[in-house]
N, C-alpha and C. Protein backbone atom coordinates (compact mmCIF):
# COMPACT_ATOMS: atom_id res chain seq x y z
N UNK A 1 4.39 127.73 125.16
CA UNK A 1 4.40 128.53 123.94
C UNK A 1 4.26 127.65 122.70
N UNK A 2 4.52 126.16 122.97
CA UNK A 2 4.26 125.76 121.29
C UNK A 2 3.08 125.32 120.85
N UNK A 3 2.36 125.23 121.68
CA UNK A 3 0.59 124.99 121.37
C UNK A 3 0.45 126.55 119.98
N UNK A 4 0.69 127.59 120.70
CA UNK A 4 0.81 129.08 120.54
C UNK A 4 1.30 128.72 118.74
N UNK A 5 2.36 128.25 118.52
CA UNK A 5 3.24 128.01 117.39
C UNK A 5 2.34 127.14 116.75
N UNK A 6 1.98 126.59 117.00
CA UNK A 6 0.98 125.45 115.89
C UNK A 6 -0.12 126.19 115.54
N UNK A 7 -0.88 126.85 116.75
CA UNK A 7 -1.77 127.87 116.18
C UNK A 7 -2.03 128.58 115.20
N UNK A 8 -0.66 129.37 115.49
CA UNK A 8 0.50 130.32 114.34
C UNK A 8 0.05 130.15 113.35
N UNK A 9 0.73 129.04 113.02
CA UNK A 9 1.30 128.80 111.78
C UNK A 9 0.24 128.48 110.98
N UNK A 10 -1.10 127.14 111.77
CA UNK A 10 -2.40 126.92 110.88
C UNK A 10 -2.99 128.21 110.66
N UNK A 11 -3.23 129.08 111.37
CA UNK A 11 -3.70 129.92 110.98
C UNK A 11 -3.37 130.94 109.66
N UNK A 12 -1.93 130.86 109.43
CA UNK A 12 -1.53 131.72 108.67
C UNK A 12 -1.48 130.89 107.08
N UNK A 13 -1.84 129.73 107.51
CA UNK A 13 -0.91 129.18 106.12
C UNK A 13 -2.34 128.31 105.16
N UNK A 14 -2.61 128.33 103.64
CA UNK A 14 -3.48 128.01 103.18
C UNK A 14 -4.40 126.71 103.44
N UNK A 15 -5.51 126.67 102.97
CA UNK A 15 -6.51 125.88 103.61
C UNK A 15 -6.81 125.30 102.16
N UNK A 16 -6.83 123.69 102.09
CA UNK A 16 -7.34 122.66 100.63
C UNK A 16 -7.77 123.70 99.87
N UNK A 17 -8.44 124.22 100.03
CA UNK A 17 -9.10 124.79 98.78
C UNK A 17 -8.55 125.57 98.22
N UNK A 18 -7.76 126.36 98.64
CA UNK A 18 -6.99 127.29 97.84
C UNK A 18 -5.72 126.83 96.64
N UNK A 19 -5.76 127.39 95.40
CA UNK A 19 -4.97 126.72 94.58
C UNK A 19 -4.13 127.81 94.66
N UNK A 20 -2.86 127.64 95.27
CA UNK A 20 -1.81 128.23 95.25
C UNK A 20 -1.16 128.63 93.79
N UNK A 21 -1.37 128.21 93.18
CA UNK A 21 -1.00 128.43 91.72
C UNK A 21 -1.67 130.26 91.72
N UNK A 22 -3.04 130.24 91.90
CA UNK A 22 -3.76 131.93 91.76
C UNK A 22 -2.75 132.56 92.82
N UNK A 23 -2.71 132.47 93.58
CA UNK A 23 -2.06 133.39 94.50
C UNK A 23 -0.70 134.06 94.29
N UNK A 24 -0.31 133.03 93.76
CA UNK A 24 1.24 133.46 93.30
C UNK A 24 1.33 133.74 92.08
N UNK A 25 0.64 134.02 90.97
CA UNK A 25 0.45 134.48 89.88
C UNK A 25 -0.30 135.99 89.54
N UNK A 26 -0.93 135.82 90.45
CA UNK A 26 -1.70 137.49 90.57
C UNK A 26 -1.02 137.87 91.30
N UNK A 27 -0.38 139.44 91.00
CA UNK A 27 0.35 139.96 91.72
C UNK A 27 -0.39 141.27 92.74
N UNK A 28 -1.94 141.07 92.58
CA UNK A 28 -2.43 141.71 94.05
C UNK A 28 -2.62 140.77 94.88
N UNK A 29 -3.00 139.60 94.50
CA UNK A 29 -3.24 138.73 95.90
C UNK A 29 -1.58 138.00 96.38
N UNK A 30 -1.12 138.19 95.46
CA UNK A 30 0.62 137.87 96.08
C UNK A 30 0.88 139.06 97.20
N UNK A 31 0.93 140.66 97.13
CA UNK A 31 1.32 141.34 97.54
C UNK A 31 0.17 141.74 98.54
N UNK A 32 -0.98 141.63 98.71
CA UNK A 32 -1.56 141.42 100.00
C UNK A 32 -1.15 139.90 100.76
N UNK A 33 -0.50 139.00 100.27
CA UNK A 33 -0.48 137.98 100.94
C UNK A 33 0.90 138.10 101.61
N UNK A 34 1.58 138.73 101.13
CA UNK A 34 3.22 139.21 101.77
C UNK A 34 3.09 140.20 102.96
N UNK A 35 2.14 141.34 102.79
CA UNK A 35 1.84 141.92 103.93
C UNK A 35 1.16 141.52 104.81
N UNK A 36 -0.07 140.54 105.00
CA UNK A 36 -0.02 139.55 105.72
C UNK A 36 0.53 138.74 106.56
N UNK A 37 1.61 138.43 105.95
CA UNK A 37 2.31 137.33 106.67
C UNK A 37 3.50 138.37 107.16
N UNK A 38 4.24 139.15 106.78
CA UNK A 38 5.40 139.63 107.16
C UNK A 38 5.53 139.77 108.42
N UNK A 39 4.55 140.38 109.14
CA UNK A 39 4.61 141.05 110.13
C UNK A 39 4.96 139.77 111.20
N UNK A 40 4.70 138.68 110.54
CA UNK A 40 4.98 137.34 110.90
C UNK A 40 6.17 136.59 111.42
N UNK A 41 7.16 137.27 110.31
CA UNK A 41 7.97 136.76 110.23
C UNK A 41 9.59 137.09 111.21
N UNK A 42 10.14 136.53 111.83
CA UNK A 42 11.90 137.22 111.98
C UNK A 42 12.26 137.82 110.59
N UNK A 43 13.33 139.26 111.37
CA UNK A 43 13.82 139.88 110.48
C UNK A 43 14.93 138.74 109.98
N UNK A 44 15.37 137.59 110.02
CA UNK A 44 16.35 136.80 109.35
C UNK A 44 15.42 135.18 108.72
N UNK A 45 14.36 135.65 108.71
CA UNK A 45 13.27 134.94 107.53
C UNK A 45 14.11 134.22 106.80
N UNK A 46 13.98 132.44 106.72
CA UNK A 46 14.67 131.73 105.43
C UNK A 46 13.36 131.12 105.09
N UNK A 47 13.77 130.54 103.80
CA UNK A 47 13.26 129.30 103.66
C UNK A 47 14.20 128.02 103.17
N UNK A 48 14.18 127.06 103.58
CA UNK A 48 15.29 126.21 103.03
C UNK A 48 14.83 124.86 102.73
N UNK A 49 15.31 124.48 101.08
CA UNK A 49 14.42 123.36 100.49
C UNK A 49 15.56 122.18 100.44
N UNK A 50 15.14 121.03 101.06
CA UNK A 50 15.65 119.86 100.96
C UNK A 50 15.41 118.91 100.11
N UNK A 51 15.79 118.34 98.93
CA UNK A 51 15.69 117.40 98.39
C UNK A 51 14.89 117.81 97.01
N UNK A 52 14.83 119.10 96.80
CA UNK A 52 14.00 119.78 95.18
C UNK A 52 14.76 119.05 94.57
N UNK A 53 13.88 119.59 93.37
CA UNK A 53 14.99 119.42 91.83
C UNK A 53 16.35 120.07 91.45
N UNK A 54 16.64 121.20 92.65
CA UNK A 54 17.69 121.91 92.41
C UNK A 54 18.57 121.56 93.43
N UNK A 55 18.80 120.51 94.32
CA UNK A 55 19.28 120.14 95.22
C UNK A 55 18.88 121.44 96.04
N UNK A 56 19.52 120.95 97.28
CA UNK A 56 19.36 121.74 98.83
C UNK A 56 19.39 123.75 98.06
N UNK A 57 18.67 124.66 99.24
CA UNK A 57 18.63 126.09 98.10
C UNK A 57 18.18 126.38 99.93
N UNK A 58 18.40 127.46 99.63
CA UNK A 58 18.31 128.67 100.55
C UNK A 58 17.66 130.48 99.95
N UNK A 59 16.37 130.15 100.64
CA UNK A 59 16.03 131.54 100.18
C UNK A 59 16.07 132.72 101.48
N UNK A 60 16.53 133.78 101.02
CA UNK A 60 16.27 134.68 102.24
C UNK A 60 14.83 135.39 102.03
N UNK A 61 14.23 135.99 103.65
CA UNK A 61 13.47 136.82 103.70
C UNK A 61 11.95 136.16 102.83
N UNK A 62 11.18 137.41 103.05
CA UNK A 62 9.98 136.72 102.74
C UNK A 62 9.85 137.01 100.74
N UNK A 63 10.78 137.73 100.12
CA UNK A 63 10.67 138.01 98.90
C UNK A 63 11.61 136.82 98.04
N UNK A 64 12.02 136.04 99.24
CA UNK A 64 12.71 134.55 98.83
C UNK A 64 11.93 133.81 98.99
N UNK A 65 11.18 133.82 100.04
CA UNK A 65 9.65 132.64 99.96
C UNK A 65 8.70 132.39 98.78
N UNK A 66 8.69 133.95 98.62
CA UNK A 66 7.65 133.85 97.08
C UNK A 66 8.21 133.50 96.20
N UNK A 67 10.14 133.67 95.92
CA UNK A 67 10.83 133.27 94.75
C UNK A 67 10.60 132.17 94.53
N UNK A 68 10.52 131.06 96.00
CA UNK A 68 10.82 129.72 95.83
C UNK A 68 9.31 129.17 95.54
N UNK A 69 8.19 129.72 96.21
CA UNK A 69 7.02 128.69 95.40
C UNK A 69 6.78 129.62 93.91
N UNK A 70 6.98 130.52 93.23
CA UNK A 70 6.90 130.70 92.54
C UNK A 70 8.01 129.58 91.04
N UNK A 71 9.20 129.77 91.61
CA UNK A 71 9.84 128.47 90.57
C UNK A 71 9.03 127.39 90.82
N UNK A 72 8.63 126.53 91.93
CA UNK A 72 7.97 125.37 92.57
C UNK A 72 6.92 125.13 91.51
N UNK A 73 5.91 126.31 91.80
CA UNK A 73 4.87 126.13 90.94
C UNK A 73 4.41 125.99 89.61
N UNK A 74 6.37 126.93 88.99
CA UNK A 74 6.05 126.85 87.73
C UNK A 74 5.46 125.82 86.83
N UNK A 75 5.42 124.40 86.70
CA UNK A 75 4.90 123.63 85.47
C UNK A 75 3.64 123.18 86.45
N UNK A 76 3.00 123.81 87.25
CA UNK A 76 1.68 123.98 87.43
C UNK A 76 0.85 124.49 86.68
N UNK A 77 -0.77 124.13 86.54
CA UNK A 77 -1.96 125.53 86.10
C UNK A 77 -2.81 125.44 87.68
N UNK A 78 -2.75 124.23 88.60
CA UNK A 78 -3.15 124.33 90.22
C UNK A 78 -2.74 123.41 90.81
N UNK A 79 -2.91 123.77 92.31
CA UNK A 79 -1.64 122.94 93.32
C UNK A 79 -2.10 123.71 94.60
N UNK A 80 -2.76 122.50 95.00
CA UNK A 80 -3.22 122.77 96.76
C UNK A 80 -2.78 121.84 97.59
N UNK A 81 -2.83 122.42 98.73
CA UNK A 81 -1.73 121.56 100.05
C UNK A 81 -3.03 121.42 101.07
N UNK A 82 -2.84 119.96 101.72
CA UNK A 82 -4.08 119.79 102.52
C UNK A 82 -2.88 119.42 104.10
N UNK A 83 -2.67 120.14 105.03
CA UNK A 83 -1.78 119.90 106.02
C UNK A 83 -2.95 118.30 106.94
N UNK A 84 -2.03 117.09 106.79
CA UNK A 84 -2.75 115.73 107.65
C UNK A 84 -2.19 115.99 109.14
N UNK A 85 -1.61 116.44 109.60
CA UNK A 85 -0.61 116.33 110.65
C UNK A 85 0.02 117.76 111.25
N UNK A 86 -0.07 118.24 112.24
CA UNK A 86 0.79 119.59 112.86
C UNK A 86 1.52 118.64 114.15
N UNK A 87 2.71 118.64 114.47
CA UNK A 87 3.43 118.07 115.28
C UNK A 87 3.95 119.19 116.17
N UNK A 88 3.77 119.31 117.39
CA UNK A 88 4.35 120.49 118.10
C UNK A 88 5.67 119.87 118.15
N UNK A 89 6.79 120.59 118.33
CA UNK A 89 8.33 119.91 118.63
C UNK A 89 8.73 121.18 119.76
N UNK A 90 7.83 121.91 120.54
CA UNK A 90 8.67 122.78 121.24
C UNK A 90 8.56 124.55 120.25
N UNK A 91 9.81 124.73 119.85
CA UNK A 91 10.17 125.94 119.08
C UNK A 91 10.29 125.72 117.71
N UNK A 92 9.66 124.18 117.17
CA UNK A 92 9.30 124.15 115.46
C UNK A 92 7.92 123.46 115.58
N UNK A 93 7.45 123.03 114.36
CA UNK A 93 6.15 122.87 113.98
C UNK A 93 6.73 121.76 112.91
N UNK A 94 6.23 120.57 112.73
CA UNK A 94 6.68 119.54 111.78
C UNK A 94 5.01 119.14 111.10
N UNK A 95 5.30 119.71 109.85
CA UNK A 95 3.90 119.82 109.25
C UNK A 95 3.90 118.34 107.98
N UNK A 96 2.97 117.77 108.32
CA UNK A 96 2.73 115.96 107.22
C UNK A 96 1.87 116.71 106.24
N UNK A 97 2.19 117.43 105.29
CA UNK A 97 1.56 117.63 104.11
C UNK A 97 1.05 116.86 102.93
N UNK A 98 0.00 116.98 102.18
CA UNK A 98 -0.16 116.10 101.17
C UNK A 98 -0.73 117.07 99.85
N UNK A 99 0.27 117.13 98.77
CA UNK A 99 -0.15 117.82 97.68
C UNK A 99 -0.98 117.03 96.46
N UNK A 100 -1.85 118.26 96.10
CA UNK A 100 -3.00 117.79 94.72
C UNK A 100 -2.28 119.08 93.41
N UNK A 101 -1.97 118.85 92.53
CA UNK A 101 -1.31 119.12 91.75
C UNK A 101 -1.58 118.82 90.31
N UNK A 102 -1.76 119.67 89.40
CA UNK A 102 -2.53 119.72 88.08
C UNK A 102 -1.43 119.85 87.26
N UNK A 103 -0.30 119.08 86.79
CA UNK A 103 0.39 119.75 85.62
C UNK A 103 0.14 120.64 84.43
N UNK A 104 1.02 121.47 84.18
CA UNK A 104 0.26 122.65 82.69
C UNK A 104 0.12 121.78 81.62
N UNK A 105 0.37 121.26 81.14
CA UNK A 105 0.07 119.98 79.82
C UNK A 105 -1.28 118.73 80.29
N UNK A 106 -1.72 118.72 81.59
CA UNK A 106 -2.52 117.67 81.61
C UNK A 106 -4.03 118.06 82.33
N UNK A 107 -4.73 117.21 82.39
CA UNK A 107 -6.13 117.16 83.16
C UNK A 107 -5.81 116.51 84.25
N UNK A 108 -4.70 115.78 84.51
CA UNK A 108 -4.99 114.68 85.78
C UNK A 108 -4.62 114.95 87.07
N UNK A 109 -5.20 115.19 87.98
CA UNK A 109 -4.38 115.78 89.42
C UNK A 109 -3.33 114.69 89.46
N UNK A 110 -2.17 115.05 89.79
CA UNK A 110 -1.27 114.51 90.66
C UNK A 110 -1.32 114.32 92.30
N UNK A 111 -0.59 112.95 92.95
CA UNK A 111 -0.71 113.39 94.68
C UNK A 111 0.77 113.05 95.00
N UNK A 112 1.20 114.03 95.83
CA UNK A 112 2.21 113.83 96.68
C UNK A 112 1.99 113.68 98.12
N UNK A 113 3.14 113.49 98.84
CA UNK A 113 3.57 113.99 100.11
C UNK A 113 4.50 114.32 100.38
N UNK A 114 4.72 115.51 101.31
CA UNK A 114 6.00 115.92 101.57
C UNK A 114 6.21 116.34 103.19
N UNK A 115 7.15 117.11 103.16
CA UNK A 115 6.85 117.62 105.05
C UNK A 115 7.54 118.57 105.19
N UNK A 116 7.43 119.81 106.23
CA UNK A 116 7.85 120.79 106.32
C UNK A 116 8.43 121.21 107.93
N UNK A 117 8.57 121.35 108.04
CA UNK A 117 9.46 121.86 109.69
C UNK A 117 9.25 123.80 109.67
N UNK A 118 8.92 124.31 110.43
CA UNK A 118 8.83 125.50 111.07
C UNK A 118 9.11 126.15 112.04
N UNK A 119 10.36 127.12 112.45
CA UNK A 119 11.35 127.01 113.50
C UNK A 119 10.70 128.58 114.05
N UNK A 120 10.38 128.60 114.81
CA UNK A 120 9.71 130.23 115.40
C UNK A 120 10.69 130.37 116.51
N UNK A 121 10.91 131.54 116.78
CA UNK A 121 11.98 132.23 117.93
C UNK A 121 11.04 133.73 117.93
N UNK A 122 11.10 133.88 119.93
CA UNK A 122 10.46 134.84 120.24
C UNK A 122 9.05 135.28 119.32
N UNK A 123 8.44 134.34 119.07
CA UNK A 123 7.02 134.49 118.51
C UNK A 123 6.94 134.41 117.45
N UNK A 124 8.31 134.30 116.28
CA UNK A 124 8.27 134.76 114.70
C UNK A 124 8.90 133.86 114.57
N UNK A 125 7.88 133.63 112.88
CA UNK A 125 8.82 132.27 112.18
C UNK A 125 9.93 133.05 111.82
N UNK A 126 11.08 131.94 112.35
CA UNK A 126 12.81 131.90 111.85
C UNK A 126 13.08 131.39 110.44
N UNK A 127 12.37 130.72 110.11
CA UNK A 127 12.65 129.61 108.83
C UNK A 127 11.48 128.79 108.82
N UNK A 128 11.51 128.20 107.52
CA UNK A 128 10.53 126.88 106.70
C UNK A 128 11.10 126.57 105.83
N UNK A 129 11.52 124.94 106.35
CA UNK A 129 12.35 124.00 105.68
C UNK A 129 11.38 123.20 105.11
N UNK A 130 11.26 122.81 103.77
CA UNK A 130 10.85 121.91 102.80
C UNK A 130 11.30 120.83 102.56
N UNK A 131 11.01 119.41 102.77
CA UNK A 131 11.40 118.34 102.73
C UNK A 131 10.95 117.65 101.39
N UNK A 132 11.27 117.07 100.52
CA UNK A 132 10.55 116.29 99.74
C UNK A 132 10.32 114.81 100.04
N UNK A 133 10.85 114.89 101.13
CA UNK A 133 11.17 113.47 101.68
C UNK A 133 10.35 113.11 103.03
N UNK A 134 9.00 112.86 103.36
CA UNK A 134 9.06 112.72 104.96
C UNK A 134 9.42 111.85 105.81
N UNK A 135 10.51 111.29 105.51
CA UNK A 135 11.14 110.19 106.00
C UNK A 135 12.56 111.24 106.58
N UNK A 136 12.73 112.19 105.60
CA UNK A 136 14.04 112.75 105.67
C UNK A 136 13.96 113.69 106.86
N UNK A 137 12.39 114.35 106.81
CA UNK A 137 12.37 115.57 107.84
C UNK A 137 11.52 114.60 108.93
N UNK A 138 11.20 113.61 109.16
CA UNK A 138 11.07 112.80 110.53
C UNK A 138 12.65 112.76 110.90
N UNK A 139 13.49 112.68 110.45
CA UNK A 139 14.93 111.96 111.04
C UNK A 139 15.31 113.58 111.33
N UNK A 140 15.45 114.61 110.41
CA UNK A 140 16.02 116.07 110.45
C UNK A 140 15.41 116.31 112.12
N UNK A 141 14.48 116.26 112.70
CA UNK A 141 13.79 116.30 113.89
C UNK A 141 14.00 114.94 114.74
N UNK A 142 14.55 114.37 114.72
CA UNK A 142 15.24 112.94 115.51
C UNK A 142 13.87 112.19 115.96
N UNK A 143 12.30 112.02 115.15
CA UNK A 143 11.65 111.39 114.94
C UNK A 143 11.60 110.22 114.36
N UNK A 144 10.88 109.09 114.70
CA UNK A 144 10.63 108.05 113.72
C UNK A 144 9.46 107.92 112.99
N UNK A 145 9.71 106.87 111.94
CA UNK A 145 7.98 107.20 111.20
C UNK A 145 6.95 106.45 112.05
């Protein structure tokens, strides 16, 4: 089943080109993008962010998912995620992300990296944990770098 889970999840989740910034700002392509995915999800849906600016946070459900990239994105005008890496772990998904990121005051892309973990039970994502750290969510998964 976790081949199945990696599948999942690439499939569902944005591709470079998309600037997440539009998506979550228009509120038709937000609300087709929620019905989309829901059907996706466990009825006990988190998301849980490690190492933000707001220390550790817990969102419920999928109307907590959008809360949280919506604050995320705020001092964005665009911000796309290019996934380098899908790691099967079994019943999570350990995703090596790398963000391109436009601050609202500037012209200059920004680059990050970060990493994400994805915990599915009986076919549906359980949670998506946000790392800012991928050092932090290699160890959270008893990986090395």
């Amino acid at each position: 089943m976790s081949q199945e889970n990696v599948d999942l999840l690439m499939s569902l989740l944005d591709t470079p080109e998309v600037d997440v910034v539009q998506l979550y700002r228009d509120e038709a392509l937000l609300a087709a993008g929620v019905d989309a995915f829901t059907p996706y999800l466990s009825p006990d849906f988190e998301t849980i962010v490690h190492g933000g600016p707001a220390g550790e946070q817990t969102f419920v459900g999928v109307a907590g998912f959008a809360t949280f990239w919506r604050d995320w994105l705020a001092p964005y005008s665009s911000y796309r995620q290019e996934i380098e890496r899908a790691v099967d772990l079994g019943d999570s998904v350990l995703l090596l992300i790398r963000d391109f990121a436009r601050p609202a005051d500037s012209e200059e892309e920004v680059r990050g990296n970060h990493a994400a973990v994805w915990t599915l039970r009986d076919g549906k994502i359980a949670a998506a944990e946000f790392y800012a750290s991928r050092l932090e969510a290699l160890r959270a998964v008893g990986l090395e770098e």
